[in-house]
C-alpha atoms as a PDB file:
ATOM      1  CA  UNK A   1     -35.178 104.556-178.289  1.00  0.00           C
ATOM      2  CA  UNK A   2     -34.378 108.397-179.104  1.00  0.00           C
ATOM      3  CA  UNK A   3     -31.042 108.725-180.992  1.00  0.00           C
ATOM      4  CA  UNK A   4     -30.394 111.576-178.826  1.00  0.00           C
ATOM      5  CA  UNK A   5     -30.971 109.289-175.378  1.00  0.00           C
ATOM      6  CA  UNK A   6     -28.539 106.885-176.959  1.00  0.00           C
ATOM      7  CA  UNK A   7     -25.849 109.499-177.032  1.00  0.00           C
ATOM      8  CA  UNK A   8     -26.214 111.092-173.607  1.00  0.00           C
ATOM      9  CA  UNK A   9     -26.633 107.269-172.107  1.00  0.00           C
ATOM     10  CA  UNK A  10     -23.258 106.808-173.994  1.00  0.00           C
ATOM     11  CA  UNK A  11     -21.501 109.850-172.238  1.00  0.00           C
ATOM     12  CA  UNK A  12     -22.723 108.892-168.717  1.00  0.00           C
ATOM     13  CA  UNK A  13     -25.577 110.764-167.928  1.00  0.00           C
ATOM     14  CA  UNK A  14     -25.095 114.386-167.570  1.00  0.00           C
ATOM     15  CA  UNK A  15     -22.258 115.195-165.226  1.00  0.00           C
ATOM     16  CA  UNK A  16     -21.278 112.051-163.581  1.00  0.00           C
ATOM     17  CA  UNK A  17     -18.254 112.712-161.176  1.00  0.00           C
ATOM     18  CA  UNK A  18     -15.967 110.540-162.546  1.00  0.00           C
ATOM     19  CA  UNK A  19     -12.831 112.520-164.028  1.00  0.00           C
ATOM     20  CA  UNK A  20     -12.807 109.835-166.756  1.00  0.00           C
ATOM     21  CA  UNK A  21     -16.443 110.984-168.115  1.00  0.00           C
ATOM     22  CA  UNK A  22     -17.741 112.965-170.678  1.00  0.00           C
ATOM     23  CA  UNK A  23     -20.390 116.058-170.500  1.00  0.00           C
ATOM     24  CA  UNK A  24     -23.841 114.732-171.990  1.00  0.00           C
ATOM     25  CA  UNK A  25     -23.564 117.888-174.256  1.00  0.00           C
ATOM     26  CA  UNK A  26     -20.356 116.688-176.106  1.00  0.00           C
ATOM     27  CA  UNK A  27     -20.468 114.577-179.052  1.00  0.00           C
ATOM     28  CA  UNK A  28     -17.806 111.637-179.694  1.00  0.00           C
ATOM     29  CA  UNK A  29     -15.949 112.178-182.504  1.00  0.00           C
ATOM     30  CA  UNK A  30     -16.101 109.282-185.685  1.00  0.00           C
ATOM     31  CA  UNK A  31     -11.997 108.444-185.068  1.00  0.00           C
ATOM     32  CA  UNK A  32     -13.501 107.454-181.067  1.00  0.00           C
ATOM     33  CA  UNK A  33     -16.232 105.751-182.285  1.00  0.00           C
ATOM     34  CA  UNK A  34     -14.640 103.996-184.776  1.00  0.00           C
ATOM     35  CA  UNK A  35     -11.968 103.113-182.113  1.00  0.00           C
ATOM     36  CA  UNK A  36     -14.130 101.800-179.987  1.00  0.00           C
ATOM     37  CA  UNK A  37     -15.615  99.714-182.478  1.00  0.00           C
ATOM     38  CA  UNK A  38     -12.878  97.818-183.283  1.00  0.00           C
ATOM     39  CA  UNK A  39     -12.812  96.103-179.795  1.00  0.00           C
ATOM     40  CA  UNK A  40     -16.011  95.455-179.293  1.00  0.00           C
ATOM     41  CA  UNK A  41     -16.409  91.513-179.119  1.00  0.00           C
ATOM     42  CA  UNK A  42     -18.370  89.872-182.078  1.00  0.00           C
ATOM     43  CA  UNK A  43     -19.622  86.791-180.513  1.00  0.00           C
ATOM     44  CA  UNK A  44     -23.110  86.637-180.382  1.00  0.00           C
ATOM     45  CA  UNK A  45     -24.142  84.806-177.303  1.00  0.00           C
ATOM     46  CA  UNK A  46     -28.138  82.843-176.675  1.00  0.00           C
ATOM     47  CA  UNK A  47     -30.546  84.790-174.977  1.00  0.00           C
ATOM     48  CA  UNK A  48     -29.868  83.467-171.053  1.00  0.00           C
ATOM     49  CA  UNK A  49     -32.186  84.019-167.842  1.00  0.00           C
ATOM     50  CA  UNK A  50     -30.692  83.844-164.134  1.00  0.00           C
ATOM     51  CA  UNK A  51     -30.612  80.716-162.870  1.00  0.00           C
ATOM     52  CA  UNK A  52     -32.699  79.330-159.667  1.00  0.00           C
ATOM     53  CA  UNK A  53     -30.750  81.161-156.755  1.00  0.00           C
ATOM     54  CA  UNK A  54     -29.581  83.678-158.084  1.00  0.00           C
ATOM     55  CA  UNK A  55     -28.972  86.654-155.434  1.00  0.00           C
ATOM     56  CA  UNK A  56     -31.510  88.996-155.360  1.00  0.00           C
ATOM     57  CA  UNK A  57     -31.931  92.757-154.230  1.00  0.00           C
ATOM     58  CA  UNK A  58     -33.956  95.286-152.867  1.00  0.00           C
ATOM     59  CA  UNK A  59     -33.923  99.042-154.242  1.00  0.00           C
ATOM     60  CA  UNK A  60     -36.207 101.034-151.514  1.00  0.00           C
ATOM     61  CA  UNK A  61     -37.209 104.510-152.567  1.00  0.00           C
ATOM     62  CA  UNK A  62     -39.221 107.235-151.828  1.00  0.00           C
ATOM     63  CA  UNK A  63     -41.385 106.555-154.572  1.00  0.00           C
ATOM     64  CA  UNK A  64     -41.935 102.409-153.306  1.00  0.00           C
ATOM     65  CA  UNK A  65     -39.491  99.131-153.623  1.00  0.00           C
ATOM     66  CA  UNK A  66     -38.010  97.621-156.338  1.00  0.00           C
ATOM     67  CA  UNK A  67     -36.792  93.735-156.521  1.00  0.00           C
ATOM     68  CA  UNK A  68     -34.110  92.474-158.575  1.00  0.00           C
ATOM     69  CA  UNK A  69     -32.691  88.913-159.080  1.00  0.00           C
ATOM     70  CA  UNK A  70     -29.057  89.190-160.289  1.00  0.00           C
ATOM     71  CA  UNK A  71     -27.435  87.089-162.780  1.00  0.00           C
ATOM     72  CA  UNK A  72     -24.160  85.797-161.168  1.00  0.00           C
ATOM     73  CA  UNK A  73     -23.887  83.086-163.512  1.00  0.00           C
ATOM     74  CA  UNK A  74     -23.603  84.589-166.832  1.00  0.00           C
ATOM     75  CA  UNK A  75     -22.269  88.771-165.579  1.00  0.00           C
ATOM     76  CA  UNK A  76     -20.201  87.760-162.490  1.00  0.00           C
ATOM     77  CA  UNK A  77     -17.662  90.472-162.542  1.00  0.00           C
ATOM     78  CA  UNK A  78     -20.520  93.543-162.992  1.00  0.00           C
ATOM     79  CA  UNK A  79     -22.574  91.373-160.251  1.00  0.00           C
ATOM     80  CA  UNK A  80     -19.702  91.683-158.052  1.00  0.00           C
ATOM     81  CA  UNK A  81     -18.621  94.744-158.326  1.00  0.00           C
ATOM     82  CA  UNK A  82     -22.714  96.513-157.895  1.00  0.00           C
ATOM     83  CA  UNK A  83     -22.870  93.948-154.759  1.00  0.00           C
ATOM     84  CA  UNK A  84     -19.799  94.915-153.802  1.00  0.00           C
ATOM     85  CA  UNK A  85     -21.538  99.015-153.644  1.00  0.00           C
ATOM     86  CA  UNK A  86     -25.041  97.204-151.985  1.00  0.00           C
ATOM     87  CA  UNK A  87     -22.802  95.913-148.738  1.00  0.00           C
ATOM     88  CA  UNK A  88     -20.690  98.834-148.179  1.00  0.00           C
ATOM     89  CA  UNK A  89     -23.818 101.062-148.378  1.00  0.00           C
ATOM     90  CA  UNK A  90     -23.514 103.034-151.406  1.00  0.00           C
ATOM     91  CA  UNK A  91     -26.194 103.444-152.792  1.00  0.00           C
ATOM     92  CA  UNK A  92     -27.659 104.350-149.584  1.00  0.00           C
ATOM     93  CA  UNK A  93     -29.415 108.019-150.029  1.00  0.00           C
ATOM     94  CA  UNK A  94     -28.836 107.834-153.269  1.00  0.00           C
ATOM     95  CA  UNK A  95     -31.425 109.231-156.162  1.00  0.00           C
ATOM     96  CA  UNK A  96     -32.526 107.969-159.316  1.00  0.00           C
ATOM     97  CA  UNK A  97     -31.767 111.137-161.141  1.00  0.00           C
ATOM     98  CA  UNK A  98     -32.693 110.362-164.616  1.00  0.00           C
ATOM     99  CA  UNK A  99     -35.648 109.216-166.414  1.00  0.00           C
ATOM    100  CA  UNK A 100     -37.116 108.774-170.111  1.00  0.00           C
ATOM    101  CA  UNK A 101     -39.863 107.681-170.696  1.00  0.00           C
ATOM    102  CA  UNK A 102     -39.462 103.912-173.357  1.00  0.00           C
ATOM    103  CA  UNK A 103     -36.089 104.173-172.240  1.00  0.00           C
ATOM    104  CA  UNK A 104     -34.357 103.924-168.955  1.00  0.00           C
ATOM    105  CA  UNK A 105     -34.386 105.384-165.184  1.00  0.00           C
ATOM    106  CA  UNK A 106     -30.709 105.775-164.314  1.00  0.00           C
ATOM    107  CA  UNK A 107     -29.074 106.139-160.256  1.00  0.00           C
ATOM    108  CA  UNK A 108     -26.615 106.121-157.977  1.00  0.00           C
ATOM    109  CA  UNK A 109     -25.245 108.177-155.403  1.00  0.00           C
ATOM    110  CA  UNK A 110     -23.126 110.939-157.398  1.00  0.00           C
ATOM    111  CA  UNK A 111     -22.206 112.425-153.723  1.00  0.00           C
ATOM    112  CA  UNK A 112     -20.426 109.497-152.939  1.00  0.00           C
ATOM    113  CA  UNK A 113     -18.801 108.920-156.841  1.00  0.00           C
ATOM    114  CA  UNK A 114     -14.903 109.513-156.668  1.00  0.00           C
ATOM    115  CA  UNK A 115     -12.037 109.721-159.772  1.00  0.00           C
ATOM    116  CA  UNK A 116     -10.610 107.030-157.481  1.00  0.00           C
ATOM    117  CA  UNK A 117     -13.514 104.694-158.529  1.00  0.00           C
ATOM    118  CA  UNK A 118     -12.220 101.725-160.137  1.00  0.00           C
ATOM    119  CA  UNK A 119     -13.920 100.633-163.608  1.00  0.00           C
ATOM    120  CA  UNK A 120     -15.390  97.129-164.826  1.00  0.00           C
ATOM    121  CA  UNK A 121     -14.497  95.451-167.737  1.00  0.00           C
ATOM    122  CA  UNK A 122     -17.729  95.520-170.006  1.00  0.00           C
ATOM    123  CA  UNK A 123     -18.985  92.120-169.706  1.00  0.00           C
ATOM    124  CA  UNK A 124     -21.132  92.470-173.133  1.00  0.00           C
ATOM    125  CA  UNK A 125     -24.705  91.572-173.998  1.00  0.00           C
ATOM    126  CA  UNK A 126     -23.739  89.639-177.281  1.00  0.00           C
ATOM    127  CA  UNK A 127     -21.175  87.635-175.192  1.00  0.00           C
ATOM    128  CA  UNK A 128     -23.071  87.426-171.981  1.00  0.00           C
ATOM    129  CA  UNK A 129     -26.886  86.677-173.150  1.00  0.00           C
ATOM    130  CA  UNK A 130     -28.116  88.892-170.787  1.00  0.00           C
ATOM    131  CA  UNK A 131     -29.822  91.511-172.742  1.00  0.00           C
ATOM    132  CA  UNK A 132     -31.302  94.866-172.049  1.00  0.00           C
ATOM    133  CA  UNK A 133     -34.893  93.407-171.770  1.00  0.00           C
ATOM    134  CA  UNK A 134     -38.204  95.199-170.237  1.00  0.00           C
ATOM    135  CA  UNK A 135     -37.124  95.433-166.539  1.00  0.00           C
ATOM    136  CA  UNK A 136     -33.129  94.895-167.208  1.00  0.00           C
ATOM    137  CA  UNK A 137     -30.702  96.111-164.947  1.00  0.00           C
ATOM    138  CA  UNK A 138     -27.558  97.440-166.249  1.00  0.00           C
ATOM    139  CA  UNK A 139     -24.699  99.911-165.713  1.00  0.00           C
ATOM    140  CA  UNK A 140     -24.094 103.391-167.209  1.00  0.00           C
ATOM    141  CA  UNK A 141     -20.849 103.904-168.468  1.00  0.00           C
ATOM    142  CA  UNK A 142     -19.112 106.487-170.918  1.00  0.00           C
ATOM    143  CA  UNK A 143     -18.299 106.186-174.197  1.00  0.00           C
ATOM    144  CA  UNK A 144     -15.044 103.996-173.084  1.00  0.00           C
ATOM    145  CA  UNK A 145     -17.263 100.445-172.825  1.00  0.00           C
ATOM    146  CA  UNK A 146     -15.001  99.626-169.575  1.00  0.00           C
ATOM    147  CA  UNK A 147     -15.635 103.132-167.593  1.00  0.00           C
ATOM    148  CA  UNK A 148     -18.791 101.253-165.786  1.00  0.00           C
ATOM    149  CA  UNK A 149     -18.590 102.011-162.132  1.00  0.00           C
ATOM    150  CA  UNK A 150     -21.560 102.282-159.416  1.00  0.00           C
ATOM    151  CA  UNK A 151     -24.324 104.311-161.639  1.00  0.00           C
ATOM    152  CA  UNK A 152     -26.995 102.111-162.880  1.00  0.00           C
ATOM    153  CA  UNK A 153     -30.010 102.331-165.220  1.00  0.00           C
ATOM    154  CA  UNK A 154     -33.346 100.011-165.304  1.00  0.00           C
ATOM    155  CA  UNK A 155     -34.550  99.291-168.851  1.00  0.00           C
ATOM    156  CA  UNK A 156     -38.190 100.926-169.431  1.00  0.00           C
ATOM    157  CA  UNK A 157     -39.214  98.722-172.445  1.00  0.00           C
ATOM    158  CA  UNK A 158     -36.977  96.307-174.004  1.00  0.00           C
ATOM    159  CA  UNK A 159     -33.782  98.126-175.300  1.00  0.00           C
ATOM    160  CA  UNK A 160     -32.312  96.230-178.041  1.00  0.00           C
ATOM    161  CA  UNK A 161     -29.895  99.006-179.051  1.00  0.00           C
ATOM    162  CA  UNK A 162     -28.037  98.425-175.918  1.00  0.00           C
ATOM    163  CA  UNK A 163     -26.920  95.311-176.450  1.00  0.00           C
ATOM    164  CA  UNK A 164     -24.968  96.456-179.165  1.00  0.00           C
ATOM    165  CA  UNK A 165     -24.430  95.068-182.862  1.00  0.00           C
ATOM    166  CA  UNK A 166     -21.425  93.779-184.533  1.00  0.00           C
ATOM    167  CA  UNK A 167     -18.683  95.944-184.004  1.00  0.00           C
ATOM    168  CA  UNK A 168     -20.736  97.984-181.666  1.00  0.00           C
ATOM    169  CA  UNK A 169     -20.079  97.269-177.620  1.00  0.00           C
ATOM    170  CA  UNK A 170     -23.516  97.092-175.570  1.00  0.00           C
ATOM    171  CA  UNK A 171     -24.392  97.995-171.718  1.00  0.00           C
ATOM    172  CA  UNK A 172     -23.447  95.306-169.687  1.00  0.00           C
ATOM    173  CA  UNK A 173     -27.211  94.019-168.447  1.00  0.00           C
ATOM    174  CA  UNK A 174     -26.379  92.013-165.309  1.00  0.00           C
ATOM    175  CA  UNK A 175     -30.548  90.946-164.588  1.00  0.00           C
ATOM    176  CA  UNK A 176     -33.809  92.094-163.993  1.00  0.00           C
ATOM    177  CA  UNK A 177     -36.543  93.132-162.025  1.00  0.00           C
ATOM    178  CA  UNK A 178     -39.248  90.904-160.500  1.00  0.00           C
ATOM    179  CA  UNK A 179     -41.114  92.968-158.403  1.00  0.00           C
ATOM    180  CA  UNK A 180     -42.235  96.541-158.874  1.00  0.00           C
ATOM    181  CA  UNK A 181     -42.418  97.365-162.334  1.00  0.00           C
ATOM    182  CA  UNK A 182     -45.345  99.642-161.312  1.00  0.00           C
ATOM    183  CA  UNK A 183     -42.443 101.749-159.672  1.00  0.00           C
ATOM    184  CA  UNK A 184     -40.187 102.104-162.395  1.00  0.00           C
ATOM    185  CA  UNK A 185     -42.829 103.405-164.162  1.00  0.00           C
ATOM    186  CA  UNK A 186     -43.728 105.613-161.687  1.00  0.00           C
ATOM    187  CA  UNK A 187     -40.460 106.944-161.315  1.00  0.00           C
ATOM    188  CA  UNK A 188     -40.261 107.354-165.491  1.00  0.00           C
ATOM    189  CA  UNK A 189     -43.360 109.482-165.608  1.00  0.00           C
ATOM    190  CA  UNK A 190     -42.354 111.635-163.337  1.00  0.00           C
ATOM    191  CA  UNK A 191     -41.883 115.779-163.978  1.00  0.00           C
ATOM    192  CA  UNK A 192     -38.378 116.071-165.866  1.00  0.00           C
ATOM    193  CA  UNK A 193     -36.329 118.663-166.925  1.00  0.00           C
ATOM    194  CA  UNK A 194     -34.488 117.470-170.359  1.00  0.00           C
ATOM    195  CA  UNK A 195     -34.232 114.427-168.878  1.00  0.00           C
ATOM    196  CA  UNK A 196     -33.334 115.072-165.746  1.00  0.00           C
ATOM    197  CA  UNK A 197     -36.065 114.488-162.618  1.00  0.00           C
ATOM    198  CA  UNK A 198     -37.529 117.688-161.215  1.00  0.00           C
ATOM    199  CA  UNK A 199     -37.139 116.515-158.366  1.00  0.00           C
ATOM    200  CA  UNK A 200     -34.622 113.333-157.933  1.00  0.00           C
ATOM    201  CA  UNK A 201     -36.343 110.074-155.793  1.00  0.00           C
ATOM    202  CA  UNK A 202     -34.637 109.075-153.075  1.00  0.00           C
ATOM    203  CA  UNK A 203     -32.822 105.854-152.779  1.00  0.00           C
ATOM    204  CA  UNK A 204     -33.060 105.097-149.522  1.00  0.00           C
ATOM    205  CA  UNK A 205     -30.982 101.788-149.480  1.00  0.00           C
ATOM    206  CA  UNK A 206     -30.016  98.810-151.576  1.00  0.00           C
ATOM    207  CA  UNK A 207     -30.031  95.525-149.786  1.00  0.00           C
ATOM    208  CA  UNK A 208     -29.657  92.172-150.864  1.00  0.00           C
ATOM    209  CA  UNK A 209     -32.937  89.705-149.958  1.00  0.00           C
ATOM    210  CA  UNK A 210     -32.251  87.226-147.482  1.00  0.00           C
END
């Protein structure tokens, strides 16, 4: 993963809404990092995979349909709180704004973000077991590990970094895509500008699968 991805994932992709974030272009400083170090949790949890019924969701965008089963079992609260976004319609015209290539495609709907938004507590990868695998869901957050709100990323390539290291928080990976791969790859190859889409796809609606 480029060091320089890491950062601007860390700072909550370039201009999120949120008062509470950070410009992509700043730089934490060591006295933040270090503080947010020290409460990262050091447990290191087994490698877990959503168990049979697990809810599952459909991303539909202009550029074809992504499915994703969600892992309720071991990431309730960040389940609940990005279901909570699918049924009040959301993510509905939406974009997946961000892409890089052996990285991540990040979205949301940044015209419906608000300082109001309330945060998640991180629910960690080392603690968790769900890890930023090929095809992972997880959220974006800032540099704060509980800022996580409604924008989320999709893991192009297994993302080890992410899940943190000992005194290091991770993203908080909450599952995993099972059908169309072929998009999110489509989606990271697409024209970008830094690493910004050219021209953002459309997310025309979240739902979960009946």
């Amino acid at each position: 993963m480029p060091a320089a991805a890491a950062v601007a994932l860390a700072l909550c992709a370039w201009g999120c809404s949120n008062a509470n974030t950070s410009s992509a272009s700043a730089s934490a400083s060591p006295a933040a990092v270090a503080a947010v170090a020290s409460e990262a949790p050091q447990t290191v949890a087994a490698v877990v995979a959503p168990p049979a019924g697990s809810p599952k969701v459909r991303i539909v965008t202009t550029a074809g349909t992504i499915v994703v089963v969600l892992d309720q079992a071991h990431a309730p609260k960040t389940v609940a709180n990005f279901l909570k976004y699918v049924d009040s319609k959301f993510y509905d015209g939406g974009t997946f704004f961000r892409a890089i290539v052996g990285f991540v495609i990040q979205g949301g709907n940044k015209t419906r973000e608000s300082p109001n938004d309330h945060p998640i507590p991180l629910e960690d990868p080392k603690v968790t077991g769900v890890r930023n695998v090929d095809g992972a869901i997880a959220m974006a957050r800032t540099s704060d590990p509980d800022s996580a709100t409604s924008e989320f990323f999709i893991d192009d390539g297994a993302q080890t970094s992410l899940d943190g290291a000992p005194g290091s928080p991770g993203y908080a990976a909450f599952g995993r895509v099972t059908s169309g791969m072929a998009v999110v790859h489509k989606i990271v190859h697409l024209p970008v500008n830094g690493d910004q889409l050219v021209t953002p796809v459309t997310i025309v609606k979240i739902e979960r699968v009946k």
